[in-house]
Protein backbone atom coordinates (compact mmCIF):
# COMPACT_ATOMS: atom_id res chain seq x y z
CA UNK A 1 42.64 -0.18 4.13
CA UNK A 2 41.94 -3.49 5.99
CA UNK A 3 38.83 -5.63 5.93
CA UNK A 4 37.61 -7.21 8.61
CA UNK A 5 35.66 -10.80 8.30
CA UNK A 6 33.47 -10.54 11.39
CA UNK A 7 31.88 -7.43 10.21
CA UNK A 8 28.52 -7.68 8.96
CA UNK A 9 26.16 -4.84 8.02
CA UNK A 10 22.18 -5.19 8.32
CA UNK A 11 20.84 -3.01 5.31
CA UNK A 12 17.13 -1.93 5.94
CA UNK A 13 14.95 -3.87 4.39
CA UNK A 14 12.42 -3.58 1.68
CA UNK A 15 9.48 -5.41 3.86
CA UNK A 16 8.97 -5.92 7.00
CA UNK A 17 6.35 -8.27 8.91
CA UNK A 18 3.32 -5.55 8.42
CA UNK A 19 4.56 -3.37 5.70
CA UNK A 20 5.05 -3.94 1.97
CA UNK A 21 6.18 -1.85 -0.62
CA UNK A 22 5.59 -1.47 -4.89
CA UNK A 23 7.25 0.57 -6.62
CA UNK A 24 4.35 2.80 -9.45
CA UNK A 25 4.96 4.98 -11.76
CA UNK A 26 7.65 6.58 -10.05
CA UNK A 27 6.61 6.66 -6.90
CA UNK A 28 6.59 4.37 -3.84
CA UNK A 29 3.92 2.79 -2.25
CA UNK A 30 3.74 1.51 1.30
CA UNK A 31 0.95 -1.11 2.97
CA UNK A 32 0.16 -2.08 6.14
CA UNK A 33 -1.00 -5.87 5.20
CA UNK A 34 -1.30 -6.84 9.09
CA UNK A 35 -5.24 -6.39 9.38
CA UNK A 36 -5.50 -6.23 12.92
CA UNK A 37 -2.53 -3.66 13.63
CA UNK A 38 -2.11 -0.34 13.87
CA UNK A 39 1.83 0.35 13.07
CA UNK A 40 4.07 3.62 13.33
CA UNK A 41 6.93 3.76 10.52
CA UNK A 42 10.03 5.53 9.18
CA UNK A 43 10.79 4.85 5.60
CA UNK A 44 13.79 5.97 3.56
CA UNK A 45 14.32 6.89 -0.07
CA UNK A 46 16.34 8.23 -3.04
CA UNK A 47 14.59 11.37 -4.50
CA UNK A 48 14.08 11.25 -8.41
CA UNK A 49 15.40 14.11 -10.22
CA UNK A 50 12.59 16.81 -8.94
CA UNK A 51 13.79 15.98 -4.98
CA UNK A 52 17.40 14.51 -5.44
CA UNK A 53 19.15 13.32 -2.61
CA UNK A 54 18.62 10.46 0.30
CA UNK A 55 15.24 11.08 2.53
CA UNK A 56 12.94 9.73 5.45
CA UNK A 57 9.51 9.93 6.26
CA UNK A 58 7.50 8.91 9.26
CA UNK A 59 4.06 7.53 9.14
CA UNK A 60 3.09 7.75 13.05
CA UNK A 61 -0.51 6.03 12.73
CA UNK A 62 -0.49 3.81 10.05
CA UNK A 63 -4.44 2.10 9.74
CA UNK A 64 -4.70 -2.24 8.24
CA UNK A 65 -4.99 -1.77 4.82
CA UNK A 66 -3.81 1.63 3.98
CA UNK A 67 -1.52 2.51 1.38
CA UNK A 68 1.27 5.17 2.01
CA UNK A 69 2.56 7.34 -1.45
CA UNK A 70 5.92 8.71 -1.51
CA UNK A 71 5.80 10.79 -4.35
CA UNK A 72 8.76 10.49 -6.80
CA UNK A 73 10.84 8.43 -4.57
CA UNK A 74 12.90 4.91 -5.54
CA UNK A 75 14.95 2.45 -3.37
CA UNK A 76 12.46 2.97 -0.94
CA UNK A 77 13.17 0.92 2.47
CA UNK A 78 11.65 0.30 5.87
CA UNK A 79 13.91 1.84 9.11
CA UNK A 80 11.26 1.38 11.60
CA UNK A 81 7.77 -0.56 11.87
CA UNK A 82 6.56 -0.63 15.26
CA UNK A 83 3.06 -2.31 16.06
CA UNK A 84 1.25 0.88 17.86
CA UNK A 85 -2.17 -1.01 18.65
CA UNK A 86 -4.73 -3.60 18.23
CA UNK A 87 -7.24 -2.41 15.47
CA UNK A 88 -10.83 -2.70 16.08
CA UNK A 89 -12.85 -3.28 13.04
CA UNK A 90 -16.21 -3.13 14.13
CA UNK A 91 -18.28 -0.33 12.75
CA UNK A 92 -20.16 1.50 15.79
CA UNK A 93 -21.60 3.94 13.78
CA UNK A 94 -25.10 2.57 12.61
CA UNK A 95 -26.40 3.84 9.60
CA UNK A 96 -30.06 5.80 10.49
CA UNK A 97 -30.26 7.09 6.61
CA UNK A 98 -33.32 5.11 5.41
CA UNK A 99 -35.59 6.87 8.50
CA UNK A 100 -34.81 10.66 7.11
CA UNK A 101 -35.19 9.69 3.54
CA UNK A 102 -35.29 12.48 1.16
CA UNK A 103 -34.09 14.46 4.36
CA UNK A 104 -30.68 13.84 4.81
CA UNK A 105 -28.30 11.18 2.97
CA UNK A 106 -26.32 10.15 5.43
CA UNK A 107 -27.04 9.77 9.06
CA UNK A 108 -25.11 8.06 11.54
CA UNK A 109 -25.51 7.26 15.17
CA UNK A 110 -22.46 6.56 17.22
CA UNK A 111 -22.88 3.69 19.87
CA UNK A 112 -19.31 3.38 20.69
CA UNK A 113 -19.14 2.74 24.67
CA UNK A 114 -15.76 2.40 25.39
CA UNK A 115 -13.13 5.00 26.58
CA UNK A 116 -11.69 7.63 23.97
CA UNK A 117 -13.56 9.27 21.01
CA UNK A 118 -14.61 7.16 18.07
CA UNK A 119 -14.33 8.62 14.48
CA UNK A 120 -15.89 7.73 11.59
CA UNK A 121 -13.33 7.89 8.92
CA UNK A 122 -13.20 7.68 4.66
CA UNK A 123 -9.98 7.89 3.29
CA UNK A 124 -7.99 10.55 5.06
CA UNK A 125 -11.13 12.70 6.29
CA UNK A 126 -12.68 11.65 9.66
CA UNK A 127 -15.95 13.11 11.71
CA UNK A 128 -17.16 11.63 15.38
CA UNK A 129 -21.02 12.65 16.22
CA UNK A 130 -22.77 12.30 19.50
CA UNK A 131 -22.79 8.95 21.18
CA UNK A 132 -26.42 8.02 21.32
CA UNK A 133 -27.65 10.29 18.49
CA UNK A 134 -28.33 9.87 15.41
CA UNK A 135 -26.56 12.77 13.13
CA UNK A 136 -26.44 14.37 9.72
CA UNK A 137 -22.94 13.38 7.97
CA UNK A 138 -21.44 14.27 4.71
CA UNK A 139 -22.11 11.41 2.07
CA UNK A 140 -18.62 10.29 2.13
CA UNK A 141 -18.81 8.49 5.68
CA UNK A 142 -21.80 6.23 4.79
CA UNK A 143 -20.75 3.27 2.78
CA UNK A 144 -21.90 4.11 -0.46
CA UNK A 145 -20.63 7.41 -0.33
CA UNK A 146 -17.35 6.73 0.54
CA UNK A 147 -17.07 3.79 -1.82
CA UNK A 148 -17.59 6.69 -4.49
CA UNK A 149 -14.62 7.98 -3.59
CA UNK A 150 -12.66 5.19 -3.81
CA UNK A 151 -12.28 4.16 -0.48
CA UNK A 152 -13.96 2.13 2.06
CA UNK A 153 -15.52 3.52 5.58
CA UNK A 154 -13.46 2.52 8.36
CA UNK A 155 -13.62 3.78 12.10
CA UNK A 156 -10.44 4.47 14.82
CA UNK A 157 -10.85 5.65 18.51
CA UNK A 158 -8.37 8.41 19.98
């Protein structure tokens, strides 16, 4: 055995410049706090007793805002976070609900005119309609609706 002074070792870190993590209830939790940025990641962990051992996960579209769970996971630290793109906030869905009251409870009309499909997105569930027309959604994509659910609406374009 030897040791060498020049060596030095970079351990992954815990944050990075978009991505924070907590640590709940046994499980880790992983933000993207950069509010303009879409970012890709790979995150390692120690499994609790349920899924022992050393893991990684990737997270290969990761929206401003959103929260990542890794389910019964600890020493949880960031490999990779790689900006992926600009995010753009604006909501191009309009909401059309109030002229089909008692109709319908939650129509949007898409007037996204750039290149690429915009979605309309709550949580993890996303639906694109017709650009031009106004269209019958599920409650969950108009704001109230998706506020029920805990989350808030928020559009992406693929």
């Amino acid at each position: 055995y030897y040791a060498d002074p020049t060596f030095t070792i970079n351990p992954p870190q815990q944050t990075s410049e978009c991505l924070q993590i907590s640590l709940m209830q046994g499980n880790c939790i992983v933000n993207n706090v950069c509010k303009d940025q879409v970012r890709s990641a790979k995150i390692s962990y120690i499994g609790d007793s349920s899924t022992c051992g050393s893991w990684s996960t990737s997270v290969s579209h990761f929206l401003p805002g959103e929260d990542y769970v890794i389910k019964s996971a600890y020493q949880c630290r960031i490999l990779e976070d790689v900006f992926k793109e600009k995010f753009d906030a604006f909501l191009y869905y309009t909401d059309y609900t109030a002229q089909f009251k008692g109709t319908y409870t939650c129509v949007l009309k898409n007037t996204f005119q750039g290149s690429g499909t915009r979605y309309r997105c709550c949580g993890t569930s996303c639906a694109t309609g017709a650009v031009g027309q106004a269209v019958a959604f599920s409650d969950k994509f108009c704001e109230a609706g998706c506020r029920a659910e805990g989350y808030a609406v928020y559009e992406q374009t693929m």
